[in-house]
Every structure is written in structure tokens, then in C-alpha cells.
C-alpha atoms as a PDB file:
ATOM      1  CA  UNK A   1    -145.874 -47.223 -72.068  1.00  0.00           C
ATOM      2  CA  UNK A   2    -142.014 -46.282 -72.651  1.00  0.00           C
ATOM      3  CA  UNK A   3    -140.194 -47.057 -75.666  1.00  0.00           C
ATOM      4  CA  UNK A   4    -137.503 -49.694 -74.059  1.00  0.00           C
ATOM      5  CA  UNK A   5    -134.530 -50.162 -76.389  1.00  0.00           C
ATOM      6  CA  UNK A   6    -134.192 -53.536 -77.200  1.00  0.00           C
ATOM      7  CA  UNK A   7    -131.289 -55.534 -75.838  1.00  0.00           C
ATOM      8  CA  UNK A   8    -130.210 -58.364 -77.628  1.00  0.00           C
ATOM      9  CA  UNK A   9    -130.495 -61.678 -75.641  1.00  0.00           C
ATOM     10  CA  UNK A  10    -127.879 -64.514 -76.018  1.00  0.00           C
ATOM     11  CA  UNK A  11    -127.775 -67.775 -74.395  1.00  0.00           C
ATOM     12  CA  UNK A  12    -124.398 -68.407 -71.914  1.00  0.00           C
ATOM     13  CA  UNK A  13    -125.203 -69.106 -68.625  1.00  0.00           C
ATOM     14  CA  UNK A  14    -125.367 -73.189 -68.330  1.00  0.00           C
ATOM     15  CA  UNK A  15    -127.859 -75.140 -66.021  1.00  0.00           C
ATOM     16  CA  UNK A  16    -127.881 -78.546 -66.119  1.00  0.00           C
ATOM     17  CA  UNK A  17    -130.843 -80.732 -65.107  1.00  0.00           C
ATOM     18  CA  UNK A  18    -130.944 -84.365 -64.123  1.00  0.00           C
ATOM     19  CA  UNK A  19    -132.556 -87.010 -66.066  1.00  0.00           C
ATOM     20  CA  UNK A  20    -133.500 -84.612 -68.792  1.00  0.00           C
ATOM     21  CA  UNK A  21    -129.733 -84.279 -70.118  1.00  0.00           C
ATOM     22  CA  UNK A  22    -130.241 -80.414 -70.855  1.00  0.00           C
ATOM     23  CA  UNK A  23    -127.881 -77.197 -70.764  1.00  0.00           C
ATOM     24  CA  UNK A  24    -128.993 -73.816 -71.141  1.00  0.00           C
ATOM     25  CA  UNK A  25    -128.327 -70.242 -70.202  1.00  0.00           C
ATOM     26  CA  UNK A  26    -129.248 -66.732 -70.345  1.00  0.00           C
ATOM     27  CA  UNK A  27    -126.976 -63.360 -70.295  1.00  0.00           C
ATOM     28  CA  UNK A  28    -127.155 -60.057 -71.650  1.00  0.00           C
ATOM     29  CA  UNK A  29    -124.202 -58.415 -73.011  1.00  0.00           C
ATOM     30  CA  UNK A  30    -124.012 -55.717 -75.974  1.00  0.00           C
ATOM     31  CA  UNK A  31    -123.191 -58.355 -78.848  1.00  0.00           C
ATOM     32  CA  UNK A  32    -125.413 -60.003 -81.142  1.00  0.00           C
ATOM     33  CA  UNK A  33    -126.374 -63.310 -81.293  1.00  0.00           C
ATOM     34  CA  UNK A  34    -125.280 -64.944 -84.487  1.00  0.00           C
ATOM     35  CA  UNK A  35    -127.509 -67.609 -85.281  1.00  0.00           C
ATOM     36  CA  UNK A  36    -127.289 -69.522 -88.955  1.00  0.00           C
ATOM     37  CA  UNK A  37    -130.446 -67.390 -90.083  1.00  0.00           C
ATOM     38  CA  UNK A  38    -130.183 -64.087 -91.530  1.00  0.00           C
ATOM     39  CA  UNK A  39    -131.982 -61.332 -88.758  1.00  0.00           C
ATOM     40  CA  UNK A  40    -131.681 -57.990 -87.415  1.00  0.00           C
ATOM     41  CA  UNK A  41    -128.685 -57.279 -85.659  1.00  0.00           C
ATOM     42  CA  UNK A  42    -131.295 -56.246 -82.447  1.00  0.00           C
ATOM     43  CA  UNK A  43    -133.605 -58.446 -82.366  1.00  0.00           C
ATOM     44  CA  UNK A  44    -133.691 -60.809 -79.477  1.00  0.00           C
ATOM     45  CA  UNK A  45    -132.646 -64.729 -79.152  1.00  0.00           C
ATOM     46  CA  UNK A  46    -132.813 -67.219 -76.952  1.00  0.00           C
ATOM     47  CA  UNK A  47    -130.777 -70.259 -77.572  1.00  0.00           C
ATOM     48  CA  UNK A  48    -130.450 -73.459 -75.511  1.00  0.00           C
ATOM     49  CA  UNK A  49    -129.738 -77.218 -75.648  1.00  0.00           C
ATOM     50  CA  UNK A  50    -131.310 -80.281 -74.979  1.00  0.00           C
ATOM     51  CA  UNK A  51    -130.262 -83.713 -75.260  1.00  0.00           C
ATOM     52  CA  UNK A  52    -132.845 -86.728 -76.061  1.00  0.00           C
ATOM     53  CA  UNK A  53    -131.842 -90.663 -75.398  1.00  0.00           C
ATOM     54  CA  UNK A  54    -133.631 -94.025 -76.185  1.00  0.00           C
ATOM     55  CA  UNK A  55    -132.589 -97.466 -76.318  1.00  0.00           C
ATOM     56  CA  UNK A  56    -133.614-100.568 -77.812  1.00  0.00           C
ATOM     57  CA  UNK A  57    -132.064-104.306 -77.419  1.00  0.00           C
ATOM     58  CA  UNK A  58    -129.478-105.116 -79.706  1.00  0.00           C
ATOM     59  CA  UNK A  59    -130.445-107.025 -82.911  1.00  0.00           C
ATOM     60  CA  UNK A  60    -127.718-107.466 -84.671  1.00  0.00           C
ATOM     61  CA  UNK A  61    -123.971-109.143 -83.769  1.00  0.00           C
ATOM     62  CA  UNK A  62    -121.071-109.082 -85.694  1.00  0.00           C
ATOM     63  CA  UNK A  63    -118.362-111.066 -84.873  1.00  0.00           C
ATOM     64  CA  UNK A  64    -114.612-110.837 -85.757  1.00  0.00           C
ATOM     65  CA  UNK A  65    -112.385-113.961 -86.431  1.00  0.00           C
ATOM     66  CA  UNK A  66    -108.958-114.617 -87.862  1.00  0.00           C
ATOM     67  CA  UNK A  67    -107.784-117.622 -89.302  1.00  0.00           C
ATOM     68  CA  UNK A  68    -103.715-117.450 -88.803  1.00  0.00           C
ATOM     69  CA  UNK A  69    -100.757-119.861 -90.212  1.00  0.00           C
ATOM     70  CA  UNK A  70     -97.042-119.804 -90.842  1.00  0.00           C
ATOM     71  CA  UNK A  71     -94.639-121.522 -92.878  1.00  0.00           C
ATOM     72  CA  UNK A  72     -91.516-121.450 -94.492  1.00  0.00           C
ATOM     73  CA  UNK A  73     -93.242-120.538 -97.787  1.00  0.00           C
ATOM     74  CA  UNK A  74     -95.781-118.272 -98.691  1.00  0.00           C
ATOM     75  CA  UNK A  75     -97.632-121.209-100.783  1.00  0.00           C
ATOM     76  CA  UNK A  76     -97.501-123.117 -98.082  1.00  0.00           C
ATOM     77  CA  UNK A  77     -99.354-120.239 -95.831  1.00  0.00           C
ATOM     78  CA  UNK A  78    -101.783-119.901 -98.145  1.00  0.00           C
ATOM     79  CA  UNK A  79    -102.852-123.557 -98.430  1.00  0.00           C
ATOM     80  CA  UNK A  80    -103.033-124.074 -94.534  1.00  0.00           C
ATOM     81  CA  UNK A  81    -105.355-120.542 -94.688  1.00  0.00           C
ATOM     82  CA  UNK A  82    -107.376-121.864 -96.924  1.00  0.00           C
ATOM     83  CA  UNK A  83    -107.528-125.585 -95.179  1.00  0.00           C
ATOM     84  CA  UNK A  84    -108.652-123.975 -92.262  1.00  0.00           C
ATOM     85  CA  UNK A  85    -110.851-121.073 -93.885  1.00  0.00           C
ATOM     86  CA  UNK A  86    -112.743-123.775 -95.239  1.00  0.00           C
ATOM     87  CA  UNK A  87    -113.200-125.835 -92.423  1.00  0.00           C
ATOM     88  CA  UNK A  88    -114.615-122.610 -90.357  1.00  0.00           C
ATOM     89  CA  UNK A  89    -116.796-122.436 -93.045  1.00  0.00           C
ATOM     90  CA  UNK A  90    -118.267-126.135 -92.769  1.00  0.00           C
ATOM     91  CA  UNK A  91    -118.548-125.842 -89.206  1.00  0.00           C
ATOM     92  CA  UNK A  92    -120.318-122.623 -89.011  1.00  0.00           C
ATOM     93  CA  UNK A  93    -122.877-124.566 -92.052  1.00  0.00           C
ATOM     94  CA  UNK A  94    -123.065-127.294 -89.777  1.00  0.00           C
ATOM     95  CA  UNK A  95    -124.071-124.231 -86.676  1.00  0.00           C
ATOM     96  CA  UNK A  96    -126.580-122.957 -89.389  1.00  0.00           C
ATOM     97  CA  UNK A  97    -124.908-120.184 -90.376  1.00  0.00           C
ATOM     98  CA  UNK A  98    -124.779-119.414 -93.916  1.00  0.00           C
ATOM     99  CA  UNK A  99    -122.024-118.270 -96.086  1.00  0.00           C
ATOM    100  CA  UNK A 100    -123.489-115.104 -97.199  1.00  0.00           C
ATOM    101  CA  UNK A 101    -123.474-114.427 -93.616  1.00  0.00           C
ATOM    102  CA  UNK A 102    -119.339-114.555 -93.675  1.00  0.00           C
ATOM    103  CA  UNK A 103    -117.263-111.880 -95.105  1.00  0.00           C
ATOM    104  CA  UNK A 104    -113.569-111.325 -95.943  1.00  0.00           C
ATOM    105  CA  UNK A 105    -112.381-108.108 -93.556  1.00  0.00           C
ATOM    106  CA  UNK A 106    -108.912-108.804 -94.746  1.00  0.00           C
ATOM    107  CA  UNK A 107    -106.189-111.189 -96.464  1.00  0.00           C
ATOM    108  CA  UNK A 108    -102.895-110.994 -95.787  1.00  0.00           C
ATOM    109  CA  UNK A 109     -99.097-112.982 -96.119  1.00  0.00           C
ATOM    110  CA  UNK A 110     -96.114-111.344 -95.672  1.00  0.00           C
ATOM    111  CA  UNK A 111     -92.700-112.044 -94.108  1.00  0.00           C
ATOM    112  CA  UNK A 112     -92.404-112.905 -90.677  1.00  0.00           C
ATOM    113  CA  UNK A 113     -90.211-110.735 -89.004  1.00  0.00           C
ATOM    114  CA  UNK A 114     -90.012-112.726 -86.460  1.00  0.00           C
ATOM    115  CA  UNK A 115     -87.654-114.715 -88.256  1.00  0.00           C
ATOM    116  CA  UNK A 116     -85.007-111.961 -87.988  1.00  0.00           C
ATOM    117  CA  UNK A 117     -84.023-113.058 -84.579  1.00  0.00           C
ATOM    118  CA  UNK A 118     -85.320-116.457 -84.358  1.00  0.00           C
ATOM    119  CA  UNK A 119     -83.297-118.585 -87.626  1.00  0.00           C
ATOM    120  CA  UNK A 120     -86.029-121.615 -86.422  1.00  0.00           C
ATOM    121  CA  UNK A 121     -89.019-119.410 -86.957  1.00  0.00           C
ATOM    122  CA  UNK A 122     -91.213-119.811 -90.208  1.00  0.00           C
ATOM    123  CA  UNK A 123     -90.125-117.433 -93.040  1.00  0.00           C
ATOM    124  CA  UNK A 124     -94.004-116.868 -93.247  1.00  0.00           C
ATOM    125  CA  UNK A 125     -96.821-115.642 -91.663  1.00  0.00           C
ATOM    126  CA  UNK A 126    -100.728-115.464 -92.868  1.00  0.00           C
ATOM    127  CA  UNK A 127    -103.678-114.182 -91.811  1.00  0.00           C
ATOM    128  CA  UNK A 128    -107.170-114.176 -93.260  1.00  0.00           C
ATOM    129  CA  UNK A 129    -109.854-112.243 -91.008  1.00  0.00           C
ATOM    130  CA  UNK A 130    -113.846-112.910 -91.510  1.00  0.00           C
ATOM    131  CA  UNK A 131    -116.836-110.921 -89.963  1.00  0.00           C
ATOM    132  CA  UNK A 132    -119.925-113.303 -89.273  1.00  0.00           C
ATOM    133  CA  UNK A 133    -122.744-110.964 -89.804  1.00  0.00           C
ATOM    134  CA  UNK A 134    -125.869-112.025 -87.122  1.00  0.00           C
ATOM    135  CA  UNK A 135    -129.889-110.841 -87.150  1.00  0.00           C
ATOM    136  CA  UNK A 136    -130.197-113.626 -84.321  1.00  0.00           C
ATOM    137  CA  UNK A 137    -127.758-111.745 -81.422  1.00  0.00           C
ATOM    138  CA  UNK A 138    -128.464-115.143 -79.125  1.00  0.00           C
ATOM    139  CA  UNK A 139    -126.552-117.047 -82.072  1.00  0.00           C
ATOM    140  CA  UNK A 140    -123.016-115.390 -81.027  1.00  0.00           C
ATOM    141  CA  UNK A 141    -121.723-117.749 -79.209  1.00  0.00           C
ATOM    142  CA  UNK A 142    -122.440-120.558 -81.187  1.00  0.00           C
ATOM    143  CA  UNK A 143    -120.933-118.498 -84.138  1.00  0.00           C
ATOM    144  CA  UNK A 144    -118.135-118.451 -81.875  1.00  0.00           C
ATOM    145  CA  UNK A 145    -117.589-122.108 -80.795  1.00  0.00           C
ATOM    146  CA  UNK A 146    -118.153-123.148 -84.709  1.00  0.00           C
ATOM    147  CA  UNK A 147    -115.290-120.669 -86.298  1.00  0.00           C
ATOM    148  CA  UNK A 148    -112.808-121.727 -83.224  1.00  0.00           C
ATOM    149  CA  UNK A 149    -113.691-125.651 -83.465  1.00  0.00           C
ATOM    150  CA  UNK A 150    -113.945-125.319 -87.393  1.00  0.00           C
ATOM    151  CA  UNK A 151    -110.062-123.752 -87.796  1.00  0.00           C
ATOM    152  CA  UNK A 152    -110.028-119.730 -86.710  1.00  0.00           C
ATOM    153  CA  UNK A 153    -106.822-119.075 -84.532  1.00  0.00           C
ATOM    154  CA  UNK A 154    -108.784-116.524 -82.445  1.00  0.00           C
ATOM    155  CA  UNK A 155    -111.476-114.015 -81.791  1.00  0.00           C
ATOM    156  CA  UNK A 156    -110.776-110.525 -82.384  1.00  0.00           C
ATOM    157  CA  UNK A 157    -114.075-109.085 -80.951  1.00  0.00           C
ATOM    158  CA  UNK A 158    -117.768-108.931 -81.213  1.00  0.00           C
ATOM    159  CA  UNK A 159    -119.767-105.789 -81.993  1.00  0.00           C
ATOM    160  CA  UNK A 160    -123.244-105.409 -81.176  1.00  0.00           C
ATOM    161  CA  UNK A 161    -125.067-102.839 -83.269  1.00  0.00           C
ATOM    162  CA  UNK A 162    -129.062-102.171 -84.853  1.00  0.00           C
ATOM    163  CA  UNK A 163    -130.750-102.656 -88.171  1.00  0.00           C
ATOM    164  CA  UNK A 164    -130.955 -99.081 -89.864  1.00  0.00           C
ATOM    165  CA  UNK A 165    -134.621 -99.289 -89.438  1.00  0.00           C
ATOM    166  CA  UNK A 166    -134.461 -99.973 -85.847  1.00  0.00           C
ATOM    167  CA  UNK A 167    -131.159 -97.584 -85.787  1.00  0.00           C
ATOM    168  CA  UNK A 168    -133.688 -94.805 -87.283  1.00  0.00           C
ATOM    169  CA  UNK A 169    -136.562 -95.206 -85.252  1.00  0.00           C
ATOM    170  CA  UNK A 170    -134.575 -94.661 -82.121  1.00  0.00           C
ATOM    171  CA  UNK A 171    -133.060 -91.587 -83.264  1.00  0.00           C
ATOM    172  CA  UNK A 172    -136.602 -90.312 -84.001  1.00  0.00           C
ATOM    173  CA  UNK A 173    -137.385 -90.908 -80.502  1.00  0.00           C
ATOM    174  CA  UNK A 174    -134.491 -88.710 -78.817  1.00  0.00           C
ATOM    175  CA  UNK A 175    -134.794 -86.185 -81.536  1.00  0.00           C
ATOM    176  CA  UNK A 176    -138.420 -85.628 -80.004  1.00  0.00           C
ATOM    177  CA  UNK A 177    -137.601 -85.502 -76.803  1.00  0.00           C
ATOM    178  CA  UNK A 178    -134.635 -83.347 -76.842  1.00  0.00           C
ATOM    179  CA  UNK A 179    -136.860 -80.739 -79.088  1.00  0.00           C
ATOM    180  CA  UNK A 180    -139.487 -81.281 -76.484  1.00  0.00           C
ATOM    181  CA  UNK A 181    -137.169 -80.587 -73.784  1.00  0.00           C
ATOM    182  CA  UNK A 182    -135.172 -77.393 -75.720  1.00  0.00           C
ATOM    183  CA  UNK A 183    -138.309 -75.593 -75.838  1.00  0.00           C
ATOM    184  CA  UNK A 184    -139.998 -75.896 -72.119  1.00  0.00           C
ATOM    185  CA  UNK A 185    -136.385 -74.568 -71.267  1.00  0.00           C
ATOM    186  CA  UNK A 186    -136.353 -71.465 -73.661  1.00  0.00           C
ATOM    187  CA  UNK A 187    -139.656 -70.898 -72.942  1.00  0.00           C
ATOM    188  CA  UNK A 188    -138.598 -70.519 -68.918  1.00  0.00           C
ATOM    189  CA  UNK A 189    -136.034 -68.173 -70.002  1.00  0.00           C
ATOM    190  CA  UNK A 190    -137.795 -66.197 -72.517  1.00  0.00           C
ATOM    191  CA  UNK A 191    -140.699 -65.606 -69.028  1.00  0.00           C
ATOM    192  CA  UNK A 192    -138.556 -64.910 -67.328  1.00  0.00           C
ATOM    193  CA  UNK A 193    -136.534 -62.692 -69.070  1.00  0.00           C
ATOM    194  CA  UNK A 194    -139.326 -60.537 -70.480  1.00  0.00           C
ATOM    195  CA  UNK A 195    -139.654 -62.064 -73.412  1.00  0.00           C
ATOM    196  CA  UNK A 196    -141.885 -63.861 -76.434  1.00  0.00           C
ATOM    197  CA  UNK A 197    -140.481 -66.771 -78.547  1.00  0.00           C
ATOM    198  CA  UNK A 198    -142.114 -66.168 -81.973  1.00  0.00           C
ATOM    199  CA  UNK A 199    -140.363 -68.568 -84.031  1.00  0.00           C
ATOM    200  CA  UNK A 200    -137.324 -70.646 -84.625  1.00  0.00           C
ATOM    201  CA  UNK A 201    -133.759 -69.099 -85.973  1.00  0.00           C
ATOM    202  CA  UNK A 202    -132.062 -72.076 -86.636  1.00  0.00           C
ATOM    203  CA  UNK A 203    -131.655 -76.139 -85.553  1.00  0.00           C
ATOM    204  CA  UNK A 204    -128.791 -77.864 -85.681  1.00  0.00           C
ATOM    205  CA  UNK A 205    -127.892 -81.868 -83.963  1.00  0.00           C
ATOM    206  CA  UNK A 206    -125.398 -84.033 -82.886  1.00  0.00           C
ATOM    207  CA  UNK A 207    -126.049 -87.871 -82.530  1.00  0.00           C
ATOM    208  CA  UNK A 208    -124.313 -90.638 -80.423  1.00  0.00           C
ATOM    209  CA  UNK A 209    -124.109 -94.202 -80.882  1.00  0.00           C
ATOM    210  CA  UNK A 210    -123.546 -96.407 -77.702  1.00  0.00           C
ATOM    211  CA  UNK A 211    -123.211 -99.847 -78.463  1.00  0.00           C
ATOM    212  CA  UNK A 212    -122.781-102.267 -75.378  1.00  0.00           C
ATOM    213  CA  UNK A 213    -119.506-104.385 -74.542  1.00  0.00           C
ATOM    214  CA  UNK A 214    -119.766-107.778 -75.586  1.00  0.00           C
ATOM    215  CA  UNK A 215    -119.123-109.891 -72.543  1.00  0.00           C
ATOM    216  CA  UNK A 216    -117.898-113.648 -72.484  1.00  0.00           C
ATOM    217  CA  UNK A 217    -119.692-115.713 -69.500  1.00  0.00           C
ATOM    218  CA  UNK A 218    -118.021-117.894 -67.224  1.00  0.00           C
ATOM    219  CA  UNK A 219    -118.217-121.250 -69.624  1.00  0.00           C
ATOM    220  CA  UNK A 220    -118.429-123.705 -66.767  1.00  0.00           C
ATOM    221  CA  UNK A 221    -115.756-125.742 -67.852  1.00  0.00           C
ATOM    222  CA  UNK A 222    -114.258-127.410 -70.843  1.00  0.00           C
ATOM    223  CA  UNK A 223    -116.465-128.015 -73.369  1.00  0.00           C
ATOM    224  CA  UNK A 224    -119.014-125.756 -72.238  1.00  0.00           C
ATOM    225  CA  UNK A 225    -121.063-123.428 -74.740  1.00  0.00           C
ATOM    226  CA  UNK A 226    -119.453-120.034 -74.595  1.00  0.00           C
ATOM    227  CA  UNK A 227    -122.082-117.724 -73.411  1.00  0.00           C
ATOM    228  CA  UNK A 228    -122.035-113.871 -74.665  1.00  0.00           C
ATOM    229  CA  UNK A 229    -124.100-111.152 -72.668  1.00  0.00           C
ATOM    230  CA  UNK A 230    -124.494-107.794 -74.160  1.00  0.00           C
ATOM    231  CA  UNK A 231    -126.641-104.565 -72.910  1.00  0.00           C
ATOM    232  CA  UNK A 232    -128.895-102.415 -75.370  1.00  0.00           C
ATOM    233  CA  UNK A 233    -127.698 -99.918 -77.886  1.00  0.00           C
ATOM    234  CA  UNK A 234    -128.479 -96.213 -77.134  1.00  0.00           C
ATOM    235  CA  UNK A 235    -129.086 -93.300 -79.175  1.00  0.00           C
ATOM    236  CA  UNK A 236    -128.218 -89.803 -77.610  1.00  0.00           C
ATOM    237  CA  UNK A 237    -128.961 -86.687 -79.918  1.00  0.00           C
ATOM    238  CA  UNK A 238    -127.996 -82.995 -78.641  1.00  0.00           C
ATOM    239  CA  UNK A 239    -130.107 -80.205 -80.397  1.00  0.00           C
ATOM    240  CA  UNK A 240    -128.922 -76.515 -80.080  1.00  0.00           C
ATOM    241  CA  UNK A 241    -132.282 -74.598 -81.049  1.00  0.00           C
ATOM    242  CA  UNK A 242    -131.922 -71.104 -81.414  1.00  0.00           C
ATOM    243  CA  UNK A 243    -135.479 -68.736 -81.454  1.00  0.00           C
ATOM    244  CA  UNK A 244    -136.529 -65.618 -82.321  1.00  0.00           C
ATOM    245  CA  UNK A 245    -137.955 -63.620 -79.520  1.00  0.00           C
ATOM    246  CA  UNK A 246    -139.482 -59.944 -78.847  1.00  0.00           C
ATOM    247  CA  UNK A 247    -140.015 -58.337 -75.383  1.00  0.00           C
ATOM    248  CA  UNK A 248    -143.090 -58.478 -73.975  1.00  0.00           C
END
């Protein structure tokens, strides 16, 4: 057999295939690869990228609420915030929700601006903002209905997210899979570019967090439950693998 020169192989051309998330390419060109790992400037590569997912159901909620008040003193603010702060906090008991499940996100009394314009407006304004930390995600809209009824001025939002365990074991899962899916595709190229994989250069990942929109239900009237429907949370990790190869 010849000698054959050995051409350096990098990975530029993308393909893209459904369901499996995955981009990779092949070209040959004159320039080395550069992967992380220290190797001959020669030697051949093959690098691609795959992208894993999983999901699980939410099972955790965290909801936002402020309590809000104005007056023409800041003493005054801060009484009515803590009347009211107090009251969330007896209603959400009442709910079953514990106070080590309710958190200060922020505190706050300053001038109200609005007075400026407005000589009749309070001098005033306060605002004390609490998270309500759930493991029970069916509990958010009762956490909901006891912080309004119990004295918050409004809902900022509700966040679904996962336990770091759960959060962990998901991100296992689409690590696999993209891995899985990174090497079937180099292993296509590397056949059919006339080549061997024998080992791997260098790893490195991305990983995305979706977390589902919290949406409120139509309540069905006044003094209806409010109702909160969320999807799961995914995980989405994106591994560039680069390997060694040798021609065949």
C-alpha cells in the first residue's frame, strides 16, 4: 500500500436531525483542528455535537407576593406593612403553610414620588416582598388565595422549578443521551471519511433549564379557588465531543 499523507480532518459542515437535536459536520481544509488536548498538529479529528433532553413534573413552586402601603409617614408605612405582613402570615398558618416556608425577598420605604405632582398623595410608600417556598406544587393556589385574603397587595409571579436531586438526575439523563448520540454521528463521519476514532480529545457542555409558565385558570367566579396549571421542567445539555482519529 501507498504512504497517503495525512490530512487533518475538522468538523464544519452542519446537519441537523429531527428528534435527536444533533449538529455535525465534516470538511477538509489545510488547518488544524485545535481541540483543548495537546496533539500532533496532523493527526486527524472529528468533532461534532449532540444535544440530550429529559423532563420531569415540576416539584417545587415558589411564589412571589408583595405586601404594599402608603402614608404620610414612614412610621406609619411601616406599621400598616407589618399589620398586614402578619396577617398573610396567619392566613397562610391557617392554609398550612409554615413560616419557615416564607421568606423576606425584599423590604423597602422610601418617598413617594408620586407626591411630586399629586400634593393629596401620601408622602410614603412601602413595600415588603415574600417568596412562599412549596414541595407540594398542587398547594399554589391555595398559597395564593391565603397571602391575598391574609393582607398581600398582589402577586408578582410564580416560578416552578426541581429539587437539586431531581434537578441532577435529569441532567444525567440528557448528558447520556447527547454522548450517545455525539458518537453514532462521529462514528458515520469518521466511515465515511476513511477514518478510525481511537479515543476522545476533549468534552466540553452546555446545559438549559426550561421551567414552564405558571398559568392562572379561569376561577369560575367570585370566590372561587384560584387554580394554577403548570407544564414539566426540562433539561437540555449540548456536548461538543471532539476525537482522535487515524485513517484507515
Amino acid at each position: 500500500m501507498r504512504k497517503q499523507t495525512l490530512a487533518t480532518v475538522a468538523v464544519a459542515v452542519a446537519v441537523l436531525l429531527a428528534g435527536g437535536g444533533l449538529a455535525a459536520a465534516v470538511s477538509s481544509n489545510d488547518q488544524p483542528a485545535q481541540p483543548a488536548t495537546q496533539q500532533s498538529s496532523d493527526a486527524p479529528t472529528v468533532t461534532v455535537t449532540g444535544v440530550g433532553d429529559a423532563e420531569a413534573a415540576a416539584d417545587r413552586a415558589v411564589v412571589a407576593v408583595t405586601v404594599e402601603a402608603t402614608a404620610d409617614s414612614a412610621s406609619e408605612v411601616r406599621e400598616a406593612l407589618a399589620t398586614d405582613a402578619d396577617g398573610m402570615r396567619g392566613a397562610l398558618a391557617d392554609a398550612g403553610i409554615d413560616g419557615d416556608q416564607l421568606r423576606t425577598a425584599r423590604y423597602d420605604i422610601s418617598r413617594n414620588y408620586e407626591s411630586r405632582e399629586n400634593p393629596d398623595a401620601p408622602a410614603y410608600r412601602g413595600q415588603h416582598s415574600f417568596e412562599i417556598r412549596l414541595s407540594d406544587t398542587d398547594a399554589v393556589g391555595t398559597a395564593i388565595d391565603a397571602a391575598v385574603d391574609g393582607g398581600a397587595s398582589y402577586v408578582e409571579n410564580v416560578r416552578f422549578t426541581l429539587f437539586e436531586e431531581t434537578r441532577q438526575e435529569l441532567r444525567t439523563q440528557a448528558l447520556a443521551e447527547a454522548m450517545e448520540t455525539a458518537r453514532g454521528e462521529a462514528e458515520t463521519l469518521a466511515d465515511n471519511g476513511g477514518l478510525e476514532l481511537t479515543g476522545t480529545a476533549d468534552i466540553s457542555t452546555t446545559t438549559d433549564y426550561n421551567r414552564p409558565v405558571a398559568y392562572a385558570a379561569d376561577s369560575g367566579g367570585a370566590g372561587a379557588a384560584t387554580s394554577i396549571d403548570a407544564g414539566p421542567v426540562s433539561v437540555s445539555v449540548t456536548v461538543q465531543v471532539t476525537y482522535d482519529a487515524q485513517n484507515v
